[in-house]
N, C-alpha and C. Protein backbone atom coordinates (compact mmCIF):
# COMPACT_ATOMS: atom_id res chain seq x y z
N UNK A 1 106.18 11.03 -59.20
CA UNK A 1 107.04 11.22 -58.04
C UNK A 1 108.35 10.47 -58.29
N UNK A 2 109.47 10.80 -58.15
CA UNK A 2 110.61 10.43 -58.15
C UNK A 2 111.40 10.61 -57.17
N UNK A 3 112.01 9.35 -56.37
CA UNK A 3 112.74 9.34 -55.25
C UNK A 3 113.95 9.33 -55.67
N UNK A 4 115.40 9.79 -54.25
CA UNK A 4 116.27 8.67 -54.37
C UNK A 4 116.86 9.03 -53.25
N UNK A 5 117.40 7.21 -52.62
CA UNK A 5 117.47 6.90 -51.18
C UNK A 5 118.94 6.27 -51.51
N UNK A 6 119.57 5.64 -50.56
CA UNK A 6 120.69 5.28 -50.28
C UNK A 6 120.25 3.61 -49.77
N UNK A 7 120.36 2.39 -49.98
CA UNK A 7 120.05 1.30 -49.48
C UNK A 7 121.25 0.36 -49.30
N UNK A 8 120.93 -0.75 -48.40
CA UNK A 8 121.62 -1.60 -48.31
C UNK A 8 121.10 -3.09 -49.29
N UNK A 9 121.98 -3.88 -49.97
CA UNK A 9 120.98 -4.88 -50.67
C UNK A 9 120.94 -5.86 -49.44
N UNK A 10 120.39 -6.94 -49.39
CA UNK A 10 120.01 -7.65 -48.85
C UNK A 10 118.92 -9.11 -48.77
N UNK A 11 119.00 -9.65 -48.71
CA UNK A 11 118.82 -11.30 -49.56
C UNK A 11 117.63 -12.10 -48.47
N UNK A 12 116.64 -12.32 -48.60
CA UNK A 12 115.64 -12.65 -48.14
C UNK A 12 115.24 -14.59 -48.07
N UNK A 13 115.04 -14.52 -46.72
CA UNK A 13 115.08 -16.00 -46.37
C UNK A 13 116.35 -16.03 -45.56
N UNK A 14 116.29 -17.35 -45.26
CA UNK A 14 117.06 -17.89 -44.03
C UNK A 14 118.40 -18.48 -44.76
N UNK A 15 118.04 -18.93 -46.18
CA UNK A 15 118.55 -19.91 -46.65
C UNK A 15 119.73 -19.01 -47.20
N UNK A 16 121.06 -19.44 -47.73
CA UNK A 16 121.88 -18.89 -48.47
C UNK A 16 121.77 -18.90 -49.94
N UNK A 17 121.01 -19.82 -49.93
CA UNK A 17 121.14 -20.15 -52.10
C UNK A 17 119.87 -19.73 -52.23
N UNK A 18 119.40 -18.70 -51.59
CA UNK A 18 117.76 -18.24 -51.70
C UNK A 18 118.22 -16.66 -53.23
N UNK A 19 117.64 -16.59 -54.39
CA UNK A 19 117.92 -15.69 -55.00
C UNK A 19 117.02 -14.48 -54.91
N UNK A 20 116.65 -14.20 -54.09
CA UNK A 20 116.04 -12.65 -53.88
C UNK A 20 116.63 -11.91 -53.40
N UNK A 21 117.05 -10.67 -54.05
CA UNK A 21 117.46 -9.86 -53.10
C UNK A 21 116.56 -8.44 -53.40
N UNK A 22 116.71 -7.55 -52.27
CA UNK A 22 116.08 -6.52 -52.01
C UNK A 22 116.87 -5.30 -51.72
N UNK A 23 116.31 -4.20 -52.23
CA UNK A 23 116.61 -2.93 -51.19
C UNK A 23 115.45 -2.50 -50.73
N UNK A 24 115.72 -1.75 -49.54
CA UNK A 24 114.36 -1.25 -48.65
C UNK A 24 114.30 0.28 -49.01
N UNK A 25 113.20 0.71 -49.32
CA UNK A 25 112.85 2.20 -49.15
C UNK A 25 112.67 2.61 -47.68
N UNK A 26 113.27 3.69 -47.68
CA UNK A 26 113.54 4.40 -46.10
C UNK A 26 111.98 4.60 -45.64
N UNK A 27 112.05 4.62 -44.21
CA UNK A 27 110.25 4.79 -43.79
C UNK A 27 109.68 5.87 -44.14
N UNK A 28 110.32 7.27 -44.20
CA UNK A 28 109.50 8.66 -44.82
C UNK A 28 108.97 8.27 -46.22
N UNK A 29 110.14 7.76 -47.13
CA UNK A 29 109.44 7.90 -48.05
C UNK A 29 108.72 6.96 -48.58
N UNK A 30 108.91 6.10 -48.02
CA UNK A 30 107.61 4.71 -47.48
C UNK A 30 106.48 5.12 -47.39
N UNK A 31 106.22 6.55 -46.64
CA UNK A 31 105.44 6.59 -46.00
C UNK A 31 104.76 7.87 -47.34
N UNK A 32 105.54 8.13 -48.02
CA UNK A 32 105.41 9.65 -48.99
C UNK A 32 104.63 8.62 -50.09
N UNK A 33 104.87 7.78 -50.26
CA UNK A 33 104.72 6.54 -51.79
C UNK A 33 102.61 5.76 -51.38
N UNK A 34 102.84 5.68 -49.88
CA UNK A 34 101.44 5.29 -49.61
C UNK A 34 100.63 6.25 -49.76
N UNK A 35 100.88 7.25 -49.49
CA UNK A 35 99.98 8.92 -49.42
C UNK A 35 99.59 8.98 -50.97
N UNK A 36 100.29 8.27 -51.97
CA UNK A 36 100.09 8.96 -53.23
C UNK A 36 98.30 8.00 -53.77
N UNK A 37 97.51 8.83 -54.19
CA UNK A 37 95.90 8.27 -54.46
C UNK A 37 96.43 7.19 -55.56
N UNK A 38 95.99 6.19 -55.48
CA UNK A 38 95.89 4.67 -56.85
C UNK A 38 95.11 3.82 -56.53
N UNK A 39 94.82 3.39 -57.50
CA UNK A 39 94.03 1.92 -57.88
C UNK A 39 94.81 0.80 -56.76
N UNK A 40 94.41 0.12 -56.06
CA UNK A 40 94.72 -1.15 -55.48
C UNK A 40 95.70 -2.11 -56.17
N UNK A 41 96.62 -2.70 -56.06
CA UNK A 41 96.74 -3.90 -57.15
C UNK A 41 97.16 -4.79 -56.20
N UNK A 42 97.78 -5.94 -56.37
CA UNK A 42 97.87 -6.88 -55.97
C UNK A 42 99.02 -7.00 -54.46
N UNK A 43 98.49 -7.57 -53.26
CA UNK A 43 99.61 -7.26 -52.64
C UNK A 43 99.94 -6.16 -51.89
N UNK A 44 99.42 -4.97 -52.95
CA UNK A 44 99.66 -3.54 -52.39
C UNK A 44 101.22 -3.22 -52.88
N UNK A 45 101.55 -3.56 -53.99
CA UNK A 45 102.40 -3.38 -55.02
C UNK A 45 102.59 -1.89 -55.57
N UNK A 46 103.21 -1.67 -55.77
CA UNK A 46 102.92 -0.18 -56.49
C UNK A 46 104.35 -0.30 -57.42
N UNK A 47 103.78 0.19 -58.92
CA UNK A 47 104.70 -0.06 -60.36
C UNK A 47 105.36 1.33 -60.37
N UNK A 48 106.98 0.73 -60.57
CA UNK A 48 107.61 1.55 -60.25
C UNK A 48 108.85 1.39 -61.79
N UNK A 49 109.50 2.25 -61.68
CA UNK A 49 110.92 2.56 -62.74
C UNK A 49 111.78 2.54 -62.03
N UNK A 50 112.85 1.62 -61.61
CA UNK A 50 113.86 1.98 -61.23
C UNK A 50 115.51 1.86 -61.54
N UNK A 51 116.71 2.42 -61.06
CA UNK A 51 117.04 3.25 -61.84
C UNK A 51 118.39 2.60 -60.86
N UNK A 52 119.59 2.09 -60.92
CA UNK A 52 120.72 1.47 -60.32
C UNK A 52 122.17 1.49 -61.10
N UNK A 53 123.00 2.37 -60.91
CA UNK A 53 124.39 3.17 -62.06
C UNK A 53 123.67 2.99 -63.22
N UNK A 54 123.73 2.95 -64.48
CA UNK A 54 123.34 2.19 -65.78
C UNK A 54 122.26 1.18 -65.69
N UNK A 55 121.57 0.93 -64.37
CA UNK A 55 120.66 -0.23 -65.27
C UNK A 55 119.01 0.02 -64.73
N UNK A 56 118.50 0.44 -65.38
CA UNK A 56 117.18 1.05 -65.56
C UNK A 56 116.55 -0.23 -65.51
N UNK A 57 115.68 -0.34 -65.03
CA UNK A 57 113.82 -1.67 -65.38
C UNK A 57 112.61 -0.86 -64.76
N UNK A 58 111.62 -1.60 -65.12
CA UNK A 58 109.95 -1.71 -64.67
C UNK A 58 109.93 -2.70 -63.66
N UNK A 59 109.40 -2.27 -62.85
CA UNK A 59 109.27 -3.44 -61.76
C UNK A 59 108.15 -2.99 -60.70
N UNK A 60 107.63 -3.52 -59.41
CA UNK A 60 107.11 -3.22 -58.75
C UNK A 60 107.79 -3.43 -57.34
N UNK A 61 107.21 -2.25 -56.06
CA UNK A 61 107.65 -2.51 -55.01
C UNK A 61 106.23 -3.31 -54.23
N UNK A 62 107.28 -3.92 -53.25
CA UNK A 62 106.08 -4.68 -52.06
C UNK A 62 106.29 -3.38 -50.41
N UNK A 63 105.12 -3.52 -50.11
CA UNK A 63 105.08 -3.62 -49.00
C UNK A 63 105.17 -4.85 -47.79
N UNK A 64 106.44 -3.93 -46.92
CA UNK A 64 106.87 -5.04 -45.59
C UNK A 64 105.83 -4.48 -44.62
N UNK A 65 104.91 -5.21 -44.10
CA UNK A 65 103.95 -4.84 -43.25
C UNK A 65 104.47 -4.86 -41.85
N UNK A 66 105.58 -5.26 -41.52
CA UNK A 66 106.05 -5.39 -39.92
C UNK A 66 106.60 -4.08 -40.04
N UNK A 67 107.65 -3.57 -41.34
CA UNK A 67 108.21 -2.21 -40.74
C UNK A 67 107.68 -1.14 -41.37
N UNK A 68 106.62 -1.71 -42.14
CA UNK A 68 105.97 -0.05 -42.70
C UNK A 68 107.09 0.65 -43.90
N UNK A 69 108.04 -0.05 -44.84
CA UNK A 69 108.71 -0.17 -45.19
C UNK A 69 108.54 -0.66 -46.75
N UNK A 70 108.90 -0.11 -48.04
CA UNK A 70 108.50 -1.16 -49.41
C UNK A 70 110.18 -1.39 -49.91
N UNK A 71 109.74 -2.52 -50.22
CA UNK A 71 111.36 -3.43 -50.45
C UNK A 71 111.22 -3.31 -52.28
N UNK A 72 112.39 -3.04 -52.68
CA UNK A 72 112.56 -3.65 -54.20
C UNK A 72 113.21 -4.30 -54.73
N UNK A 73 112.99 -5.24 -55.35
CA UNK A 73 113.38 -6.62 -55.98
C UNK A 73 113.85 -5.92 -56.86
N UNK A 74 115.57 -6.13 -56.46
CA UNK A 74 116.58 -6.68 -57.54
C UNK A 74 116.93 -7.87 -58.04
N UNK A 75 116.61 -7.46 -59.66
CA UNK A 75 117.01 -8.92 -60.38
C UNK A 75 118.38 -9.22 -60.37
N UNK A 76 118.74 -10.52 -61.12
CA UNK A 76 119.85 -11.06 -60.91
C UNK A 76 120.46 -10.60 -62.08
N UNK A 77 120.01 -9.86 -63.43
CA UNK A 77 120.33 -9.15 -64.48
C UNK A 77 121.46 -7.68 -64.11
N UNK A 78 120.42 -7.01 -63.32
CA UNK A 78 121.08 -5.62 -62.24
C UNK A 78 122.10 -5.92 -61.27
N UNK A 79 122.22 -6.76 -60.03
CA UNK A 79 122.56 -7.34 -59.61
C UNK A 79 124.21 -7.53 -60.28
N UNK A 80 124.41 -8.25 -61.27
CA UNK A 80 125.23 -8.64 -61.68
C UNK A 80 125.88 -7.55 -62.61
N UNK A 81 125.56 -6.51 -63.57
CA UNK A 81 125.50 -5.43 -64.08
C UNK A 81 126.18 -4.55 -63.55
N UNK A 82 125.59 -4.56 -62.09
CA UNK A 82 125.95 -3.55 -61.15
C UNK A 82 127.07 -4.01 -59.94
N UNK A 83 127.41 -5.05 -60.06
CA UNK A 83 128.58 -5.94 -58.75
C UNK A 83 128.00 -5.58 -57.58
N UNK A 84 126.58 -5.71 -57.43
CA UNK A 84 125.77 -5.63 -56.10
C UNK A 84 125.81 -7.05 -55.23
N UNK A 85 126.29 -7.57 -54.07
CA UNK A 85 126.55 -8.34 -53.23
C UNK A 85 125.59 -8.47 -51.93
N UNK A 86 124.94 -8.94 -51.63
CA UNK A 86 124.48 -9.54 -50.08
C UNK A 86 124.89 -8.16 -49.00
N UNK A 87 124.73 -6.64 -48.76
CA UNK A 87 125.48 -6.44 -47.79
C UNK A 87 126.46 -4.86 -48.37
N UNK A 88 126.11 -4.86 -49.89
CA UNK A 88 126.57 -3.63 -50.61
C UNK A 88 125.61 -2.68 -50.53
N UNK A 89 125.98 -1.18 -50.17
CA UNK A 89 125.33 -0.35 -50.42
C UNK A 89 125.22 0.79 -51.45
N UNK A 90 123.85 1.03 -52.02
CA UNK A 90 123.99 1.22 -53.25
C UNK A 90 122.34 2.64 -53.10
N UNK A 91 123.15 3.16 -54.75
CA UNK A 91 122.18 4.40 -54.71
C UNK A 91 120.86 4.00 -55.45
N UNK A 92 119.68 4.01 -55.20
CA UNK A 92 118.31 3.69 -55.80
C UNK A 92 117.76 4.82 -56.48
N UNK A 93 117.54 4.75 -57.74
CA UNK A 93 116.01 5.98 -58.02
C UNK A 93 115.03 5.27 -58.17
N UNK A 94 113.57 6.20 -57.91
CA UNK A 94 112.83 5.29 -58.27
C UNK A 94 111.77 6.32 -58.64
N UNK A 95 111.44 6.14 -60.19
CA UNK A 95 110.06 6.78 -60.80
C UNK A 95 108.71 5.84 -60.02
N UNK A 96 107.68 6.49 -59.43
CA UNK A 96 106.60 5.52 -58.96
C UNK A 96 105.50 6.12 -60.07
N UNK A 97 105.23 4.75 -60.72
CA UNK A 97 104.20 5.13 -61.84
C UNK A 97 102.89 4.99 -61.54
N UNK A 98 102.57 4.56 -60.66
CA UNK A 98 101.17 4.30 -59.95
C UNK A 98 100.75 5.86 -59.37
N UNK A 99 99.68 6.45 -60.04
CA UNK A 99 98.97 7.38 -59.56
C UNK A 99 99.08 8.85 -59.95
């Protein structure tokens, strides 16, 4: 299955010098990514490819259990690659390799 959504990045925690940041997968296809049959893994993770102008990785998404929602961790490699900021919106693909 291969998505692609439109996200906002966005930086997790309260704190400012906190280095996580995220984009959120939209709730449909939040909701299209749980429907797909897999193995369990940790968390409720599901291993994904994803795909940001030029910068491709392996990574996994989490599930946000308050909004029914899976967030993906952008590294600080992409991030920087890509002049992604706290608050930039940016285009996501995402190969989901689980299942």
């Amino acid at each position: 299955m291969i998505i692609e959504f439109e996200s906002e990045v966005w930086q997790w925690g309260a704190r400012d010098d906190s280095s996580w940041f995220f984009a959120t997968v939209p709730p449909e296809l939040s909701e299209d990514i749980r429907e797909i049959p897999r193995m369990p893994r940790g968390f409720g993770s599901v291993r994904v490819r994803a795909r940001i102008g030029g910068s491709e990785w392996t990574t996994s998404i989490f599930p946000d259990k308050g909004s029914g929602t899976y967030a993906l961790p952008l590294k600080k490699a992409v991030r920087d690659a890509e002049g992604l900021e706290k608050g930039a919106s940016t285009l996501v693909r995402l190969e989901v390799l689980d299942g």
